[in-house]
Protein backbone atom coordinates (compact mmCIF):
# COMPACT_ATOMS: atom_id res chain seq x y z
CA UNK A 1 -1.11 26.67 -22.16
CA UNK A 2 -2.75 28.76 -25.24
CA UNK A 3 -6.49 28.31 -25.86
CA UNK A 4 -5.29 26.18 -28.84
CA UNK A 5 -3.25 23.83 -26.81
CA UNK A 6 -6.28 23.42 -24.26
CA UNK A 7 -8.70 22.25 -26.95
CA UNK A 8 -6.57 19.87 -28.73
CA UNK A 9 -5.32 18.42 -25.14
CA UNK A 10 -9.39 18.36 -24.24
CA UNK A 11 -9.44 16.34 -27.42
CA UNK A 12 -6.79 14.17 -26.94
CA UNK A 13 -8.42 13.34 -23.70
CA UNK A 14 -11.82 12.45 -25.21
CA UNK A 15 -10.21 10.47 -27.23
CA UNK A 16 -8.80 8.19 -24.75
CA UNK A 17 -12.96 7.31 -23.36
CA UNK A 18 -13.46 6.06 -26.92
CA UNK A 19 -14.87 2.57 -26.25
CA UNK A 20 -16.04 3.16 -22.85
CA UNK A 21 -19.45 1.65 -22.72
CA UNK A 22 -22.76 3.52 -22.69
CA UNK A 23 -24.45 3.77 -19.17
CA UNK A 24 -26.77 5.61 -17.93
CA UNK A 25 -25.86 7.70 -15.09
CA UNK A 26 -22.40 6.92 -14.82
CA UNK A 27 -19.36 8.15 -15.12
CA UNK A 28 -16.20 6.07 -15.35
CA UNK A 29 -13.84 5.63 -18.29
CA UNK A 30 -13.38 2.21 -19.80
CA UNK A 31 -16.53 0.86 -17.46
CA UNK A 32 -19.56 3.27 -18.78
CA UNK A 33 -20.67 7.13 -19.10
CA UNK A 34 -23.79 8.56 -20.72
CA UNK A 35 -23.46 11.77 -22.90
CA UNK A 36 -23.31 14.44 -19.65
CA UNK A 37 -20.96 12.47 -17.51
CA UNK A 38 -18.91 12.11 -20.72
CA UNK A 39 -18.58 15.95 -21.80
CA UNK A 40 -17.83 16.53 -17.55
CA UNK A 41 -15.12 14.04 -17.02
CA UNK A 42 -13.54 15.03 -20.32
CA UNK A 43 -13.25 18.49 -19.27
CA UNK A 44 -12.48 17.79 -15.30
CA UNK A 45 -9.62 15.10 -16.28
CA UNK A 46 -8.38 17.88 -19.04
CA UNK A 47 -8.15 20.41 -16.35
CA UNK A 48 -10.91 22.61 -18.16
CA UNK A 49 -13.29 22.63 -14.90
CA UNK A 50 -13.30 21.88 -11.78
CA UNK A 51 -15.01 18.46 -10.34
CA UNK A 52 -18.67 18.94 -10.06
CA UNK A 53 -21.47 16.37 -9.08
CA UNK A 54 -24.48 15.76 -11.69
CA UNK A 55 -28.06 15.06 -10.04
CA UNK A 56 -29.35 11.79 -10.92
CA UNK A 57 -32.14 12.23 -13.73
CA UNK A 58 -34.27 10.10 -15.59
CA UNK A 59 -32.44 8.91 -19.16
CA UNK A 60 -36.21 9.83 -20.37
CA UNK A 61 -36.86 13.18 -18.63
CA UNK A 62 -36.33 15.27 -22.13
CA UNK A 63 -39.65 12.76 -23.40
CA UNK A 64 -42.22 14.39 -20.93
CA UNK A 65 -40.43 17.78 -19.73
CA UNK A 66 -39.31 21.13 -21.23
CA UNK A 67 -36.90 21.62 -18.57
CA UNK A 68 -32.90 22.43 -19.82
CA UNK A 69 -31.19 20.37 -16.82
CA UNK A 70 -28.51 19.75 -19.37
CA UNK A 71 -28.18 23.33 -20.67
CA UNK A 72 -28.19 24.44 -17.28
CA UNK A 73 -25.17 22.33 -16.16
CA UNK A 74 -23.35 23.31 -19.68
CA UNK A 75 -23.97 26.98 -18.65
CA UNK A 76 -22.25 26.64 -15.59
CA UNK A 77 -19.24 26.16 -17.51
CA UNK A 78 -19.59 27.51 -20.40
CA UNK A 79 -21.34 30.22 -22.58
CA UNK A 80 -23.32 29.58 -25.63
CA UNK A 81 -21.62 30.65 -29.18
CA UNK A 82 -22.73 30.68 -32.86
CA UNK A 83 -22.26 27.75 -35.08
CA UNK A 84 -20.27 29.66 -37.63
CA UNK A 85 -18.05 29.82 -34.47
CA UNK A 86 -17.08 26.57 -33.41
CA UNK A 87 -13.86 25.45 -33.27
CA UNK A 88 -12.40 22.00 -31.51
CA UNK A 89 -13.20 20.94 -28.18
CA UNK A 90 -16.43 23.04 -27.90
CA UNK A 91 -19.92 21.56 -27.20
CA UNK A 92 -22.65 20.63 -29.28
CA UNK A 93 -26.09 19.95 -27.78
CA UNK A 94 -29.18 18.50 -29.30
CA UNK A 95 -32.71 18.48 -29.03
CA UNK A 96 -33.90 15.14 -28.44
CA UNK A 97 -37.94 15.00 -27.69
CA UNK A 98 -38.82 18.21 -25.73
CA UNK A 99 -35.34 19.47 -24.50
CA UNK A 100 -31.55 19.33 -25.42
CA UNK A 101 -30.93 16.04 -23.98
CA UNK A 102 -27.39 14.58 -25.62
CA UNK A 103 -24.38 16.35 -25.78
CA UNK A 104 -20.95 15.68 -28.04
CA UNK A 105 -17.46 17.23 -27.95
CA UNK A 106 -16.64 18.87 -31.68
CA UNK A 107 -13.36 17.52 -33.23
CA UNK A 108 -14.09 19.00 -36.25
CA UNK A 109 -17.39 20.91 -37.09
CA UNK A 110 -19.72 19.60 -39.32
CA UNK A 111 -17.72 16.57 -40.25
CA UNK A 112 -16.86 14.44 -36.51
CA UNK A 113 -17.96 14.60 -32.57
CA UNK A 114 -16.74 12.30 -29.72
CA UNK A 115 -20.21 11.56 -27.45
CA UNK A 116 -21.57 8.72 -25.83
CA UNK A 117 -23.92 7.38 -28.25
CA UNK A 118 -26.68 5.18 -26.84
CA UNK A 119 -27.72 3.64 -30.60
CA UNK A 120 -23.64 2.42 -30.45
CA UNK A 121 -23.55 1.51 -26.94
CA UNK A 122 -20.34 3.57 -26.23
CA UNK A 123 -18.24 6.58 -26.72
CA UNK A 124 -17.67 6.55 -30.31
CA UNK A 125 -15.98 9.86 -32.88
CA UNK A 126 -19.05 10.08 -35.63
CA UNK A 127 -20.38 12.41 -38.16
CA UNK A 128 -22.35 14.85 -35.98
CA UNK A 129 -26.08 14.22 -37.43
CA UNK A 130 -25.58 10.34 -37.90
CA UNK A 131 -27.99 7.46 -37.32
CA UNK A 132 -30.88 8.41 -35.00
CA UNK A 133 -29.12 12.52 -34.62
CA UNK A 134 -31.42 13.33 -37.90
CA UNK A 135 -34.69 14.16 -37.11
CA UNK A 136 -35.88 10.64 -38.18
CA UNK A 137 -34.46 7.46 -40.18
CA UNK A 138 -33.89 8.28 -43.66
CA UNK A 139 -34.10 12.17 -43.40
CA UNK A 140 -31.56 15.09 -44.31
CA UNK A 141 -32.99 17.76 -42.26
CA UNK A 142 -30.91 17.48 -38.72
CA UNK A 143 -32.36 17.90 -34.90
CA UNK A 144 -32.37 21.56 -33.58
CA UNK A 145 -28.62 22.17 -32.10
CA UNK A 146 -27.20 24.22 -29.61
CA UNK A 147 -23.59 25.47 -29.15
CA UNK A 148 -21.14 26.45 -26.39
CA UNK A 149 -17.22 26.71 -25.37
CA UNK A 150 -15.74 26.77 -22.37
CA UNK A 151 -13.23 29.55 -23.72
């Protein structure tokens, strides 16, 4: 399968979680996922990576540490790329508090993301800096963003 097969069939995959409740910690389409679990079992069930475990972690750990757990598990997998680069299926990561603590899949960059968005309460296909992704209520500038591909 070409590169450009792989990211629409990653896409196609993510697609089918839309819905799937937001939970903390958890992992399981059509019961609940959080953001990480979501971009992993996207790209395990689409063949991209092989099944890996994530470490439980506080939902609040990017509030009172620096620490990149997330980047470090997206690393694993994956290697970080310019903006001006992304295409479909690769991975968007934002700051949230004092890390990059939420991650989306990129259907389209800048205009719509599949993630598990706690403010909607499930996996959901938005614009990329809607509701509480700006910096704050009512502002234009966006959060700090980070991106990667597993290709």
């Amino acid at each position: 399968m070409s590169h450009s097969a792989e990211r629409q069939h990653l896409i196609e995959v993510a697609r089918t979680w839309l819905g799937t409740k937001f939970h903390d910690q958890q992992g399981l389409k059509g019961v609940g996922v959080d953001c990480a679990h979501l971009l992993a079992g996207v790209a395990i069930e689409a063949g991209v990576v092989k099944p890996f475990e994530i470490e439980p972690y506080s939902p609040q750990f990017m509030l009172h540490s620096g620490d990149e757990r997330f980047i470090g598990y997206v690393e694993r997998f994956a290697h970080e790329i310019a903006e001006a680069d992304a295409q479909p299926g690769d991975i968007v990561l934002y700051k949230i508090g004092r890390s990059y603590a939420h991650g989306a899949i990129i259907v389209e960059w800048p205009k719509a993301v599949i993630h598990a968005f706690k403010t909607y309460g499930a996996v959901v296909e938005t614009e990329p800096f809607e509701a509480d992704l700006r910096v704050a209520r009512g502002e234009t500038k966006r959060r700090d963003v980070k991106f990667f591909s597993l290709w």
